[in-house]
N, C-alpha and C. Protein backbone atom coordinates (compact mmCIF):
# COMPACT_ATOMS: atom_id res chain seq x y z
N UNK A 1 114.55 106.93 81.82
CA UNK A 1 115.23 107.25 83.06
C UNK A 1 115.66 105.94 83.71
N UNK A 2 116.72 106.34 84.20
CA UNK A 2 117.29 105.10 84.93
C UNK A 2 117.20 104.63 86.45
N UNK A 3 117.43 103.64 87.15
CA UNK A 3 117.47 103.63 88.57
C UNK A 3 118.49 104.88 89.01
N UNK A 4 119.45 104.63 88.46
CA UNK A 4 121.25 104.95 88.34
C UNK A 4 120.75 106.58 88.79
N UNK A 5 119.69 107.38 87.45
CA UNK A 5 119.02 108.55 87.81
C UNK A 5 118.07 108.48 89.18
N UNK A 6 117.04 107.98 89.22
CA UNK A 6 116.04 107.67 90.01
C UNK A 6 117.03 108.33 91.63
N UNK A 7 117.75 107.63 91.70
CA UNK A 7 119.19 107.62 92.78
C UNK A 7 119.61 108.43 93.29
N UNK A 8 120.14 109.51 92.18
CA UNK A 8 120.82 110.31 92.66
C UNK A 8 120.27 111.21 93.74
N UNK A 9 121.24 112.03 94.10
CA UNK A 9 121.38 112.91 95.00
C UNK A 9 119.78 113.95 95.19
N UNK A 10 119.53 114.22 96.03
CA UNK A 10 118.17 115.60 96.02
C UNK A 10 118.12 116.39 96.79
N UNK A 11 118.60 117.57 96.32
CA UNK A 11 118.55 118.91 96.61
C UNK A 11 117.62 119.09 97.84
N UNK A 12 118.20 119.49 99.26
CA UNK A 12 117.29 119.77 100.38
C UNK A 12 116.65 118.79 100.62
N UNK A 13 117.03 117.35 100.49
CA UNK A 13 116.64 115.96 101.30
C UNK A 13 116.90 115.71 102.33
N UNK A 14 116.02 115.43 103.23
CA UNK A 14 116.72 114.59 104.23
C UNK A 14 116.16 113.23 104.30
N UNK A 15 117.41 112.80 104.77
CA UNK A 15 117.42 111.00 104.27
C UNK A 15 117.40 110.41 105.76
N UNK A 16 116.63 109.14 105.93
CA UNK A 16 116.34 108.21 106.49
C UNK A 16 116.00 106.97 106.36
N UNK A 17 116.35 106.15 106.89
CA UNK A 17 116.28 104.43 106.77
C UNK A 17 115.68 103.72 107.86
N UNK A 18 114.12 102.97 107.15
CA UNK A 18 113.43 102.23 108.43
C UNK A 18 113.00 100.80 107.81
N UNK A 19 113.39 100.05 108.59
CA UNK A 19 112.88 98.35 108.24
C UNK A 19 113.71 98.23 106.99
N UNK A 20 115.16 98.85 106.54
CA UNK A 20 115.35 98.72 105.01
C UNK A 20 114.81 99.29 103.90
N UNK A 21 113.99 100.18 104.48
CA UNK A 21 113.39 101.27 103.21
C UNK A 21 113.96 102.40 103.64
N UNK A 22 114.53 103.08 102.25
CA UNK A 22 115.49 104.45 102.03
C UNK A 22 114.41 105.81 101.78
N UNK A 23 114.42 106.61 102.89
CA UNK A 23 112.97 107.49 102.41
C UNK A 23 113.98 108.79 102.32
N UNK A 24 113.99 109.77 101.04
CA UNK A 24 114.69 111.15 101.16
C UNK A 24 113.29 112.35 101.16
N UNK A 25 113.45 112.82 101.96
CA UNK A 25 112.19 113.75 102.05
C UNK A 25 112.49 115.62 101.78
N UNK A 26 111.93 115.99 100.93
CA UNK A 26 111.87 117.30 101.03
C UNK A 26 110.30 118.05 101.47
N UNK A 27 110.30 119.27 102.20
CA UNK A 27 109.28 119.45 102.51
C UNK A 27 109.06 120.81 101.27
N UNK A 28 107.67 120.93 101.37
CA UNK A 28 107.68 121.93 100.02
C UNK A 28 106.25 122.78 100.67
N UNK A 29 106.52 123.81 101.32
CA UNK A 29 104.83 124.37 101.50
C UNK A 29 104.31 123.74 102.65
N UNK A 30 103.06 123.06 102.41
CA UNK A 30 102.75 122.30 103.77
C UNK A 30 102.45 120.48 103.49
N UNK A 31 103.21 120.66 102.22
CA UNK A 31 103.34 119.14 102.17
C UNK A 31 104.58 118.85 102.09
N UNK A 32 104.34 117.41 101.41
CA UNK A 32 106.16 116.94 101.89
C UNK A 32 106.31 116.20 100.34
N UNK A 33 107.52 115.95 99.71
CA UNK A 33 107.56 115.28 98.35
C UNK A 33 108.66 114.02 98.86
N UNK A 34 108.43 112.86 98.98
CA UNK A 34 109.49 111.60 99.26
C UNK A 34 109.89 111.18 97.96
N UNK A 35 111.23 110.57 98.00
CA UNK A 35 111.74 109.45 97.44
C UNK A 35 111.64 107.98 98.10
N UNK A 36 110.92 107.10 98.06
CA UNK A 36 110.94 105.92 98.83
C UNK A 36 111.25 104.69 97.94
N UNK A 37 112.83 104.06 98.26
CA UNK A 37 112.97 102.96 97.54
C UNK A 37 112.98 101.85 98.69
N UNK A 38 111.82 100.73 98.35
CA UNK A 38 111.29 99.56 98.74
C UNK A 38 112.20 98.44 98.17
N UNK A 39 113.84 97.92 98.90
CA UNK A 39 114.73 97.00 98.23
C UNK A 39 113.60 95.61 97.99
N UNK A 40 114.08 95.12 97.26
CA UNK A 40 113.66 93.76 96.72
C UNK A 40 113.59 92.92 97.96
N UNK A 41 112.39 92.14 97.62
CA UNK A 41 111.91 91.42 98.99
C UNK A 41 111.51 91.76 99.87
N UNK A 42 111.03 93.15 100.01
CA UNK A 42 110.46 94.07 101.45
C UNK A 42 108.68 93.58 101.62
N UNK A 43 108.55 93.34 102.73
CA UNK A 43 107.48 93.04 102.88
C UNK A 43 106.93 93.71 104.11
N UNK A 44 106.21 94.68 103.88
CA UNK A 44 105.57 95.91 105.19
C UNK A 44 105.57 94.70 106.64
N UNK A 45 104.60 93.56 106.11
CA UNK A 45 104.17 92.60 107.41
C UNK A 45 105.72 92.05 108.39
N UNK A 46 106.73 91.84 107.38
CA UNK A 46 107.95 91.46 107.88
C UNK A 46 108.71 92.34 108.67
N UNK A 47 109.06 93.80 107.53
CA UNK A 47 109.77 94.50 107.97
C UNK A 47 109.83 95.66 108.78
N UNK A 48 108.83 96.15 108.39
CA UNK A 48 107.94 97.09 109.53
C UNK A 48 107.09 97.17 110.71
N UNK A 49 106.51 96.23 110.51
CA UNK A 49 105.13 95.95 111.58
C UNK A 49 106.34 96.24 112.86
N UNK A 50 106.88 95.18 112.79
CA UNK A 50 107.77 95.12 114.27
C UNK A 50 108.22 96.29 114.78
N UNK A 51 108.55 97.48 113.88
CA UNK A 51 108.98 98.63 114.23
C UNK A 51 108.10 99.45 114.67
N UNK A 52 107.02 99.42 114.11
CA UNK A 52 105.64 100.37 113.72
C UNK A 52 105.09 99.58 115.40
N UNK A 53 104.13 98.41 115.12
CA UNK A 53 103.44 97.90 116.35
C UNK A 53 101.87 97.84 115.68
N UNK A 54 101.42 98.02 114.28
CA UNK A 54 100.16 97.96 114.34
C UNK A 54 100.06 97.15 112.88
N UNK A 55 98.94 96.12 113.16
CA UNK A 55 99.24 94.67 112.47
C UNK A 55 99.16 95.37 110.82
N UNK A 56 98.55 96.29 110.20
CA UNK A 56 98.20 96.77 109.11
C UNK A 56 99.49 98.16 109.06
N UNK A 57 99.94 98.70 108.07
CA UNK A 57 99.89 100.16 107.27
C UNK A 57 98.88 100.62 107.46
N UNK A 58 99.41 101.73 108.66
CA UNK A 58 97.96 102.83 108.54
C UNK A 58 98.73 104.04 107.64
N UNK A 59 99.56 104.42 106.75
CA UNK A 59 99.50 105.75 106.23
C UNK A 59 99.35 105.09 104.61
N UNK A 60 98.51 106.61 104.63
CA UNK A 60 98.06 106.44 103.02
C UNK A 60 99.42 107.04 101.94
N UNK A 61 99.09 106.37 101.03
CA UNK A 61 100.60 106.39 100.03
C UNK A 61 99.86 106.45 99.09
N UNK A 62 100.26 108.07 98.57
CA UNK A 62 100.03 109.07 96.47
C UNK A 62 100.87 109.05 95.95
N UNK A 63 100.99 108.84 94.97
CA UNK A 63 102.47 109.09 94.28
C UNK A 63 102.25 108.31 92.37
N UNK A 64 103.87 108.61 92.24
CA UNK A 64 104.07 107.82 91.23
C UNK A 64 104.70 106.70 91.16
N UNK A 65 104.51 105.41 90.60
CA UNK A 65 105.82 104.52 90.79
C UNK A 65 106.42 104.80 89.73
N UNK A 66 107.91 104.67 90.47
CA UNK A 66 109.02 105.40 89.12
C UNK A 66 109.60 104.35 88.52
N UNK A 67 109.72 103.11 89.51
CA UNK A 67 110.33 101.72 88.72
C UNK A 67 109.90 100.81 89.77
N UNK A 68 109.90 99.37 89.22
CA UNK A 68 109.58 98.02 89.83
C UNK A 68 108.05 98.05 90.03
N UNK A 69 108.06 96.97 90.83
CA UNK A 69 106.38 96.73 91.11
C UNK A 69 105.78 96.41 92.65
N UNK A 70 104.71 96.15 93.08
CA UNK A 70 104.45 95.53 94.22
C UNK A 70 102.83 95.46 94.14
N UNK A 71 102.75 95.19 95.41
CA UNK A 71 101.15 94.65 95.57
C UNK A 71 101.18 94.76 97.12
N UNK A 72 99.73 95.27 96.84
CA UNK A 72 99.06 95.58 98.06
C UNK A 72 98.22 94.49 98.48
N UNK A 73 97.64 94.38 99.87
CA UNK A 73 97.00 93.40 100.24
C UNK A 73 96.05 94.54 101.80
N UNK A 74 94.72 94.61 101.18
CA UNK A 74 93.84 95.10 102.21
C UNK A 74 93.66 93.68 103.25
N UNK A 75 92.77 94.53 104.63
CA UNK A 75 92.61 93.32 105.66
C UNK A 75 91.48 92.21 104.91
N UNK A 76 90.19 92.67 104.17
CA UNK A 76 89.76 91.82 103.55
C UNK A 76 90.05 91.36 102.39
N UNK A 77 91.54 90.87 102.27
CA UNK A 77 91.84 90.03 101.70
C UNK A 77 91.94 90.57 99.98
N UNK A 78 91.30 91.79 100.18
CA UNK A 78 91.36 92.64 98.49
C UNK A 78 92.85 93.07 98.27
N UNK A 79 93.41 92.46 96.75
CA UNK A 79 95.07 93.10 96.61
C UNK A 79 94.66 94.44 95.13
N UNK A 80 95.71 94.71 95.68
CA UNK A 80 95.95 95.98 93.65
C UNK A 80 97.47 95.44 93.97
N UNK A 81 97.95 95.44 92.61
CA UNK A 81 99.39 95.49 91.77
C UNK A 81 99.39 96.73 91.47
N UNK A 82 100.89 97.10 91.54
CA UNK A 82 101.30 98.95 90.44
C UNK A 82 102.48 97.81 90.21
N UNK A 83 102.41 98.43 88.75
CA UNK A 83 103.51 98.15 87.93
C UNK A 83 104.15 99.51 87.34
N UNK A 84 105.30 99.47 87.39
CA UNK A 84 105.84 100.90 86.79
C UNK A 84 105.41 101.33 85.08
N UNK A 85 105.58 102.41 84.90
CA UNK A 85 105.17 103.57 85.51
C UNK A 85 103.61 103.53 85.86
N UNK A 86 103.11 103.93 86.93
CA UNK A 86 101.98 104.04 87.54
C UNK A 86 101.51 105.31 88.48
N UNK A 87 100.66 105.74 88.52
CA UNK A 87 100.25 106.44 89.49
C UNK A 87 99.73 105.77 90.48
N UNK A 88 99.94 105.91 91.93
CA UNK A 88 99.47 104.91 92.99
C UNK A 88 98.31 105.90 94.22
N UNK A 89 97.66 105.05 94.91
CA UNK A 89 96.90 105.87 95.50
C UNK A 89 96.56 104.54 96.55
N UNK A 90 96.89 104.72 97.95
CA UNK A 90 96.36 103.33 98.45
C UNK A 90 96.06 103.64 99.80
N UNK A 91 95.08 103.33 100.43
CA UNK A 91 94.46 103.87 101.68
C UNK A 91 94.48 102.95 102.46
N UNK A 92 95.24 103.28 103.83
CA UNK A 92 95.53 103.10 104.87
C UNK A 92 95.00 101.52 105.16
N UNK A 93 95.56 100.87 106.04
CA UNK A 93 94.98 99.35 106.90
C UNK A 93 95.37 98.06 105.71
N UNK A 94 96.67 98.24 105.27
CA UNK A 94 97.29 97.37 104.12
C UNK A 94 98.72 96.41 104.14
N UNK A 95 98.62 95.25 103.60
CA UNK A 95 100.29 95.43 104.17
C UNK A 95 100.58 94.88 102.19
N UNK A 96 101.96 95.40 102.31
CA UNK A 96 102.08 95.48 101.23
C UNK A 96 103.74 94.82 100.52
N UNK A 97 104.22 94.40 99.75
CA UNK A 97 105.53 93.58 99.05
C UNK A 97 105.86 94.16 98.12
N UNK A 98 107.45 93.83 97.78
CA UNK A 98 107.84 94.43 96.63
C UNK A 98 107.99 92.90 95.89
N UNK A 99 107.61 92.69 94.68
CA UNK A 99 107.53 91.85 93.59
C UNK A 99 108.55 91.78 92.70
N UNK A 100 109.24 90.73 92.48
CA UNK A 100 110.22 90.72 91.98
C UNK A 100 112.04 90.89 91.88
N UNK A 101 112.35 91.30 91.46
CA UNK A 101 114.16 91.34 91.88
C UNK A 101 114.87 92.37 91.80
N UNK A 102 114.07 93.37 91.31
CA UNK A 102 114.32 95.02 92.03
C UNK A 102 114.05 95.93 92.75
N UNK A 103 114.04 97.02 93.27
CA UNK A 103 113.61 97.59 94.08
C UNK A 103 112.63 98.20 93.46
N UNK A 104 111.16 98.77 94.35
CA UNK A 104 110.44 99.64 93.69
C UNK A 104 110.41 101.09 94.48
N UNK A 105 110.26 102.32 93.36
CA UNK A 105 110.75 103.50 93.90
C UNK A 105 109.68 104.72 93.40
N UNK A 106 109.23 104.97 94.63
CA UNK A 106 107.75 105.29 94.65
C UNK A 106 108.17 106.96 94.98
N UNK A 107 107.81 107.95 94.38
CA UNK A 107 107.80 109.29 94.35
C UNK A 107 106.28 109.54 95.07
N UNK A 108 106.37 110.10 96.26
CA UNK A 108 105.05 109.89 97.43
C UNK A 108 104.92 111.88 97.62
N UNK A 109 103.77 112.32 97.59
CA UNK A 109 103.38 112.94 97.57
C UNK A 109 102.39 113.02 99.09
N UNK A 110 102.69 113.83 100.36
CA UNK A 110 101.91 113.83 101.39
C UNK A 110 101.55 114.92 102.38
N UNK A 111 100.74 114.98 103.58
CA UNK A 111 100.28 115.95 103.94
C UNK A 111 100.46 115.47 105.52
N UNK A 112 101.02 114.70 105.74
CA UNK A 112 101.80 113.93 107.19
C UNK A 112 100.59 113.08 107.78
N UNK A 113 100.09 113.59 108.96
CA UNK A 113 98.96 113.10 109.63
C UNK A 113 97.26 113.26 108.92
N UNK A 114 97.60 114.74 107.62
CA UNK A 114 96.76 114.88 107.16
C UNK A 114 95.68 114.50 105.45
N UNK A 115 97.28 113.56 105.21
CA UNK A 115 96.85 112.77 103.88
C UNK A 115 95.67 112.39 103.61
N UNK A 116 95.22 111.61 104.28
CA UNK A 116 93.99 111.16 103.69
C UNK A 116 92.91 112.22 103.62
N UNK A 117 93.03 112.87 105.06
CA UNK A 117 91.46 113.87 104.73
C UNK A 117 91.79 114.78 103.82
N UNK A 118 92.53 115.46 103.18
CA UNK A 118 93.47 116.57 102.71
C UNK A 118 92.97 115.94 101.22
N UNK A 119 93.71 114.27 100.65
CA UNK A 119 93.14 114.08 99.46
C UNK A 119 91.89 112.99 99.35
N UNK A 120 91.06 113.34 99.88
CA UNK A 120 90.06 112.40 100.40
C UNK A 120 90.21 110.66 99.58
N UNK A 121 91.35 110.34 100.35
CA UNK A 121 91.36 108.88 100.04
C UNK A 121 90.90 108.08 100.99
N UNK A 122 90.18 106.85 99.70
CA UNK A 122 89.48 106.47 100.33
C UNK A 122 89.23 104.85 99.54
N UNK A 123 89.52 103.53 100.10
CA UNK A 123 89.49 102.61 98.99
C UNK A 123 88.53 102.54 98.03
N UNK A 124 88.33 102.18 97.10
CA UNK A 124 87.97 102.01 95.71
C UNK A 124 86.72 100.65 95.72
């Protein structure tokens, strides 16, 4: 599969753009299924915080990575890498980068305010 695929169009999306990340969301039941592509060079601490207001990522992010890579960085200083293809799972209070010179495009799986307790995540 390609980015070119990854891309296209999705049936009953709705699309939004924050800090430079492209999120298309469909809701399905009482969860929600995203497309989130993270352009090259995105860095949560850079691009978000300022929007958001709270020094960490508080929402938890399930999913798959569909292409590229990144790395996480907890407050104590603990990181994980996903490299594509991956399954990702990363709990809340993180800030996090995209690695490298493409975008990474994370298929997110969520339950809104209720993610974490819903899939009891919880760091590792």
């Amino acid at each position: 599969m390609t980015n070119e695929t990854l891309l296209g169009p999705l049936k009953d999306a709705s699309r939004r753009e924050i800090g430079g990340v492209q999120v298309d969301v469909v809701r399905t039941g009482n969860s929600r299924v995203k497309r989130v592509v993270y352009p090259a060079g995105f860095r949560w601490s850079k691009d978000m915080q300022p929007l958001i207001g709270t020094t960490l990522c508080q929402h938890a992010h399930v999913g798959f990575l569909a292409s590229g890579r990144f790395t996480i960085e907890y407050a104590d200083g603990a990181q994980e890498e996903f490299v594509a293809p991956q399954v990702v799972a990363i709990a809340p209070g993180h800030d996090g980068w995209v690695v490298g010179g493409e975008p990474a495009i994370l298929i997110e799986f969520d339950f809104e305010g209720e993610t974490v307790e819903r899939l009891g995540l919880t760091r590792p």
